[in-house]
N, C-alpha and C. Protein backbone atom coordinates (compact mmCIF):
# COMPACT_ATOMS: atom_id res chain seq x y z
N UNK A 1 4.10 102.93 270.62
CA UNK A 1 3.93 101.53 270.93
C UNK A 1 3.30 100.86 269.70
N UNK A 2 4.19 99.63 269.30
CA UNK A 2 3.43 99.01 268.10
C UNK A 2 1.76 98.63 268.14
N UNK A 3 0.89 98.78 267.35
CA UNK A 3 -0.39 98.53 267.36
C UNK A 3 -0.74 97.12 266.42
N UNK A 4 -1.63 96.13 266.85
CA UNK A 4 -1.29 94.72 266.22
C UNK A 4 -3.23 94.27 266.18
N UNK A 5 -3.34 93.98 264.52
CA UNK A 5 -4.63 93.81 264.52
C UNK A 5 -4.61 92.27 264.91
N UNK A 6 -6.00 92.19 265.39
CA UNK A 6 -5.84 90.65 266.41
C UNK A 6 -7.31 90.04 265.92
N UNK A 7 -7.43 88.80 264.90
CA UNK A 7 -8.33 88.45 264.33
C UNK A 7 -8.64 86.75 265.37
N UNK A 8 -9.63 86.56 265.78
CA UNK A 8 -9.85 85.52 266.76
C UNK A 8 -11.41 84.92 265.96
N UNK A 9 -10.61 83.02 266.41
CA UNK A 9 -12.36 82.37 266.10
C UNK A 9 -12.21 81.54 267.32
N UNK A 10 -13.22 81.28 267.71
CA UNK A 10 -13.46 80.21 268.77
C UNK A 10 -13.66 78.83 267.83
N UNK A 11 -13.12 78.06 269.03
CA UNK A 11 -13.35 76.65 268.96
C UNK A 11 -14.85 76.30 269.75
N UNK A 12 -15.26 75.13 269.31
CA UNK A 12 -16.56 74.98 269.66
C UNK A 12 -16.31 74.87 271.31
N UNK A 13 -15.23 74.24 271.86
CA UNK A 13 -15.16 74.54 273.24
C UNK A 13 -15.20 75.82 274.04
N UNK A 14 -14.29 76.87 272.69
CA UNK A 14 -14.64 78.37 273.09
C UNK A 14 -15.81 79.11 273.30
N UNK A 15 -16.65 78.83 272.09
CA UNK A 15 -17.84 79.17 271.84
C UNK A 15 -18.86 78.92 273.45
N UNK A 16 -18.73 77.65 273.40
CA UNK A 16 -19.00 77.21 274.52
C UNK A 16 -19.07 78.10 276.10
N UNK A 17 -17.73 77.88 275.87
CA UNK A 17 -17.39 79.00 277.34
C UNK A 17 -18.01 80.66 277.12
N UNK A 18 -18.02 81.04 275.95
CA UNK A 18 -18.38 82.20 275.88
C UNK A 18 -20.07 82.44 275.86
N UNK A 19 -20.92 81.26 275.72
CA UNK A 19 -21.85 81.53 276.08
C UNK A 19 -22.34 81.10 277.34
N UNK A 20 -21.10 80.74 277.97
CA UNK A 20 -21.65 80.74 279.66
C UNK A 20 -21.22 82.16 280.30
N UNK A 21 -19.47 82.78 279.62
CA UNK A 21 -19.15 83.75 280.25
C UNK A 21 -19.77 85.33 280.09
N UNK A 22 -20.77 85.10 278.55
CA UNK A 22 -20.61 86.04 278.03
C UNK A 22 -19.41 87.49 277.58
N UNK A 23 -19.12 87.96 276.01
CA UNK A 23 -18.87 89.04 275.58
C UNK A 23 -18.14 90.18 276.62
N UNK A 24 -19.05 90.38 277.22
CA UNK A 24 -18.20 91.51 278.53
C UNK A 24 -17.12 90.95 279.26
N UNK A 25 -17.45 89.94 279.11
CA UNK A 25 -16.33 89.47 280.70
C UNK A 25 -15.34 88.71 279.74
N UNK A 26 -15.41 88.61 278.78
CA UNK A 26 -13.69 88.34 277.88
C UNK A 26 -13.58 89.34 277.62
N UNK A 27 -13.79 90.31 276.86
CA UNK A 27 -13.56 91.54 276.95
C UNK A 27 -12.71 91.88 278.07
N UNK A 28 -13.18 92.15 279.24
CA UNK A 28 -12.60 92.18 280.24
C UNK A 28 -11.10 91.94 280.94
N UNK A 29 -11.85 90.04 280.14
CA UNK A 29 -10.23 88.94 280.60
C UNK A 29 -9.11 89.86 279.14
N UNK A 30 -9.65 89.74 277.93
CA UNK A 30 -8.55 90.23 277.00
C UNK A 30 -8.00 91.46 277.80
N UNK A 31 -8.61 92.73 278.08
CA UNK A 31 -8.06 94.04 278.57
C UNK A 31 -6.88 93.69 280.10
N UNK A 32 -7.21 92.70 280.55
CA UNK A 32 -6.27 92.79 281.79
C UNK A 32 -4.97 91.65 281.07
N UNK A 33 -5.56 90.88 280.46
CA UNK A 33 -4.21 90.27 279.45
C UNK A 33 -3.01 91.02 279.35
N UNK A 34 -3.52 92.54 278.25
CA UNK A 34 -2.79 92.75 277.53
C UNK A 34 -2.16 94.07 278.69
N UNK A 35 -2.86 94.47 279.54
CA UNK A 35 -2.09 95.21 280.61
C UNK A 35 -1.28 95.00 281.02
N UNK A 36 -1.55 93.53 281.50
CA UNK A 36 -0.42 92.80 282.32
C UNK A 36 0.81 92.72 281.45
N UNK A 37 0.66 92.64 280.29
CA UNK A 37 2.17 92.98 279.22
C UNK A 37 2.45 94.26 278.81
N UNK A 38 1.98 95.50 279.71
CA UNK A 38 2.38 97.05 279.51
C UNK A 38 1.84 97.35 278.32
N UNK A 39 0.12 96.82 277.66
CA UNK A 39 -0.50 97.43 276.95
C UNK A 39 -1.53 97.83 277.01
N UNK A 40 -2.54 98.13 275.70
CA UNK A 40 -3.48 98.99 276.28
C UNK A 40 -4.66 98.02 274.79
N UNK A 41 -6.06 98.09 275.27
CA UNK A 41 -6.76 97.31 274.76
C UNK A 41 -7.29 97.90 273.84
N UNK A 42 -7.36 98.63 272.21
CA UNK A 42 -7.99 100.21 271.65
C UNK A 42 -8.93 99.61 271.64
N UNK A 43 -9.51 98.41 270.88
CA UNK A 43 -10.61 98.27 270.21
C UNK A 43 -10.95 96.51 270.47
N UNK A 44 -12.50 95.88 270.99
CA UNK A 44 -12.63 94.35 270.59
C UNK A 44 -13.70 94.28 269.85
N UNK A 45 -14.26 93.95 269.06
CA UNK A 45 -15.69 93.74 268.34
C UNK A 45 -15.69 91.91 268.14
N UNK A 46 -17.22 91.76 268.89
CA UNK A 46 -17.27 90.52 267.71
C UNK A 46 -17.93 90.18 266.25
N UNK A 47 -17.89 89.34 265.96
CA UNK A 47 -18.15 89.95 264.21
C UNK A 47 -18.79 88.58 263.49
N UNK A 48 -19.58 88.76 262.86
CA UNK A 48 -19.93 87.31 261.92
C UNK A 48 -18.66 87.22 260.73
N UNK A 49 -18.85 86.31 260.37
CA UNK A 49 -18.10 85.80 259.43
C UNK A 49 -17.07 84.75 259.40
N UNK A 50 -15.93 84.97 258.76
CA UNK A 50 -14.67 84.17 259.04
C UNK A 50 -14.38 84.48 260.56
N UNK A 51 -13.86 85.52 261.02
CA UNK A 51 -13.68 85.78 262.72
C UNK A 51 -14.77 85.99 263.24
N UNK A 52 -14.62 85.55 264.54
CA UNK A 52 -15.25 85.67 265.72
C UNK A 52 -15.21 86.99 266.37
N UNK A 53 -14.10 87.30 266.82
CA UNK A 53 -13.36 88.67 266.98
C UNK A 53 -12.50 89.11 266.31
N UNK A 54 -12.67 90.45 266.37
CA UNK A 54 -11.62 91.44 266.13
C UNK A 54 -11.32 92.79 266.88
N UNK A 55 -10.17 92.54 267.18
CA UNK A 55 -9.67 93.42 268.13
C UNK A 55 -8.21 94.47 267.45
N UNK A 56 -7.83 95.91 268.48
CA UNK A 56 -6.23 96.27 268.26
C UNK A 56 -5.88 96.32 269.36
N UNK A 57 -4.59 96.17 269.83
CA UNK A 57 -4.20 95.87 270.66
C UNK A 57 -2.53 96.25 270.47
N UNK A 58 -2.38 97.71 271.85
CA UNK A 58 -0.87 98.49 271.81
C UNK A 58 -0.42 97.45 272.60
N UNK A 59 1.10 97.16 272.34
CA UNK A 59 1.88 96.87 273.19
C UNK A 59 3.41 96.42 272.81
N UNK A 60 4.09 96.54 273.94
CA UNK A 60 5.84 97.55 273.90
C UNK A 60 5.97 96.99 272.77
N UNK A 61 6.32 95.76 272.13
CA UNK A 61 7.31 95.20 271.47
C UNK A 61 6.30 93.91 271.02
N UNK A 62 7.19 93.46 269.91
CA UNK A 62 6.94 91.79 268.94
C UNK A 62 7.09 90.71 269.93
N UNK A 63 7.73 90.49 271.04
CA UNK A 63 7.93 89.75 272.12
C UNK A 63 7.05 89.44 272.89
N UNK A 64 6.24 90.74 273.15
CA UNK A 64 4.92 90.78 274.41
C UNK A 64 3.58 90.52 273.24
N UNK A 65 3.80 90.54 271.82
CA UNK A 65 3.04 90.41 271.12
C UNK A 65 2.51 88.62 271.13
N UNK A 66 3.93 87.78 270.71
CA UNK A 66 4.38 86.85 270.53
C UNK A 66 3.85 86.12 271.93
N UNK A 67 4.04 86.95 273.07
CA UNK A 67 3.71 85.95 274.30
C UNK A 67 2.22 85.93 274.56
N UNK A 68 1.29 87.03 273.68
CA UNK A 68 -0.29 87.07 274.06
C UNK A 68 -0.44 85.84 272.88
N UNK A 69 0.07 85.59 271.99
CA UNK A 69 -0.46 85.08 271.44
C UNK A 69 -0.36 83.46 271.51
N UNK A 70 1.31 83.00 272.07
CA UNK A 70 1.27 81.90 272.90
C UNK A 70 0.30 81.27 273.58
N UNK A 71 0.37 82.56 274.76
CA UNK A 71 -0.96 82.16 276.08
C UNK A 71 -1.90 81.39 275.46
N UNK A 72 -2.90 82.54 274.50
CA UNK A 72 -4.45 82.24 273.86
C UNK A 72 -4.24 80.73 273.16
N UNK A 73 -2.83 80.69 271.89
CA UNK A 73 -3.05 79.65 271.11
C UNK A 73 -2.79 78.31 272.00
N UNK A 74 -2.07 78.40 273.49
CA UNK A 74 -1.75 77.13 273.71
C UNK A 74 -3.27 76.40 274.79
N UNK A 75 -4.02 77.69 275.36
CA UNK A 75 -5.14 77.28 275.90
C UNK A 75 -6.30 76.67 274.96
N UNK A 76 -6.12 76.49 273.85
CA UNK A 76 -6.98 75.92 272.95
C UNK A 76 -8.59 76.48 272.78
N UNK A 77 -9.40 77.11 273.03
CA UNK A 77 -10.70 77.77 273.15
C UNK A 77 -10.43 78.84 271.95
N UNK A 78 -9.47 79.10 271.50
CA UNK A 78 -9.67 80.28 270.44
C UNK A 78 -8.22 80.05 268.91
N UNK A 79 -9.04 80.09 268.34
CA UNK A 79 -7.46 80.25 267.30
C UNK A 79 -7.35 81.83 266.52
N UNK A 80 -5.97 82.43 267.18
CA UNK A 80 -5.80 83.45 267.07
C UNK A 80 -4.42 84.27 265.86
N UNK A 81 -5.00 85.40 265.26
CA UNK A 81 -3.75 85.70 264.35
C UNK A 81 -3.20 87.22 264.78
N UNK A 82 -1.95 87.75 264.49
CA UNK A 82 -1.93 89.04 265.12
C UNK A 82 -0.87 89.69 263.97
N UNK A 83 -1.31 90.69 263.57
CA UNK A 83 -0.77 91.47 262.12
C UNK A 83 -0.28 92.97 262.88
N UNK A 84 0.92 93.25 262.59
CA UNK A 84 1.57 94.16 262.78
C UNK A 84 0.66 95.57 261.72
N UNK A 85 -0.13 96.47 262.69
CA UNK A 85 -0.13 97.66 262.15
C UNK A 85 0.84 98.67 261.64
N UNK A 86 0.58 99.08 260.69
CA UNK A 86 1.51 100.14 260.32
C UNK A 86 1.11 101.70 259.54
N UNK A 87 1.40 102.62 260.33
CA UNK A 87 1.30 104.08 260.32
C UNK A 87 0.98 104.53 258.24
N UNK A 88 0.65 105.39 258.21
CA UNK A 88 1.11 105.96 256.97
C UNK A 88 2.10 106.55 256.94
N UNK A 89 2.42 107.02 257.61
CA UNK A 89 3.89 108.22 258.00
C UNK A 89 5.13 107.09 258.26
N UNK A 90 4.76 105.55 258.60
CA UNK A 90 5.90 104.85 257.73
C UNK A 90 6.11 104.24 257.05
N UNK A 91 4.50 104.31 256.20
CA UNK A 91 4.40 103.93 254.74
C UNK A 91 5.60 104.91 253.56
N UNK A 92 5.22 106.25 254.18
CA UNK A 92 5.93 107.54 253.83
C UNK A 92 7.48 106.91 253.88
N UNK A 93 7.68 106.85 255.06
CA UNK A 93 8.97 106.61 255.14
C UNK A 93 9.52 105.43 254.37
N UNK A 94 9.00 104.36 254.37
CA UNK A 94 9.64 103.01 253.77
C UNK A 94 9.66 103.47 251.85
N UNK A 95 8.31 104.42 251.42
CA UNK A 95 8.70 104.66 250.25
C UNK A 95 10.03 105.73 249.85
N UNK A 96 10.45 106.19 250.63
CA UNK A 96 11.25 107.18 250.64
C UNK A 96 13.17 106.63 250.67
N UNK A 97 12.91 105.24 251.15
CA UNK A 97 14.16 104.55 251.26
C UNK A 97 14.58 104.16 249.73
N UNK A 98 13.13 103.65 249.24
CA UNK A 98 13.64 103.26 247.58
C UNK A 98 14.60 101.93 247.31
N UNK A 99 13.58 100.68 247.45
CA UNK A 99 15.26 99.57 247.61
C UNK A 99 15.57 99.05 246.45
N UNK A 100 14.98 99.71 245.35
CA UNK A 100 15.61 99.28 244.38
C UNK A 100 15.04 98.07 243.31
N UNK A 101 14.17 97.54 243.63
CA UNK A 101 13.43 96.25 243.06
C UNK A 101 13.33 96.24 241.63
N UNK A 102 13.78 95.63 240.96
CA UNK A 102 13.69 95.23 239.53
C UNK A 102 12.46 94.14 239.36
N UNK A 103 11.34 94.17 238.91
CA UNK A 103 10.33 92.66 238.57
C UNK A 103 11.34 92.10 237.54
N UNK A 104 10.48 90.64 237.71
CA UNK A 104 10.85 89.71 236.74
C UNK A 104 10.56 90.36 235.40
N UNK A 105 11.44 90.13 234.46
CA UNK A 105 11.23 90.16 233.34
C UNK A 105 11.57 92.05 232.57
N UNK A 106 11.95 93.02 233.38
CA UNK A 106 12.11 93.89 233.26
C UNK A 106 12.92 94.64 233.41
């Protein structure tokens, strides 16, 4: 199952809600989210900095990816990004195809 790093900031309305709902209980709401689309929740942290959260997050396909990320971006409380993980073993593989690339100038 594809694995998709999931970088989240709240909006001050988010922020908001999250210090009424507290940490656990989005946590929570994210894990039954991503169930409900036949996935599984690995990891959420929240984090200083540029994000708020960061999370990984399995699930079937780019479609069910595409629709968590709908949901979150159209409820407005969070602005969310989601990056396709990828294995070393198909790092392995993609170097092994060889496509040929010439740079500029060479």
């Amino acid at each position: 199952m594809p694995k998709y790093l999931v970088l989240a900031s709240y909006t001050s309305e988010g922020a908001a809600g999250l210090l009424k709902e507290g940490g656990s209980s989005r946590r929570e709401t994210v894990d039954r989210m991503v169930s409900g689309m036949g996935g599984t929740l690995e990891a959420l942290y929240y984090a200083f900095g540029e994000h708020d959260v960061v999370g990984i997050v399995d699930v079937p396909d780019d479609a069910s990816a595409a629709a968590l990320s709908l949901a979150v971006g159209a409820a407005g409380a969070v602005e969310m990004s989601l990056t396709v993980l990828i294995t070393p073993e198909t790092i392995d593989a993609a170097a092994e195809k060889g496509a040929g690339y010439r740079p500029p100038g060479a």
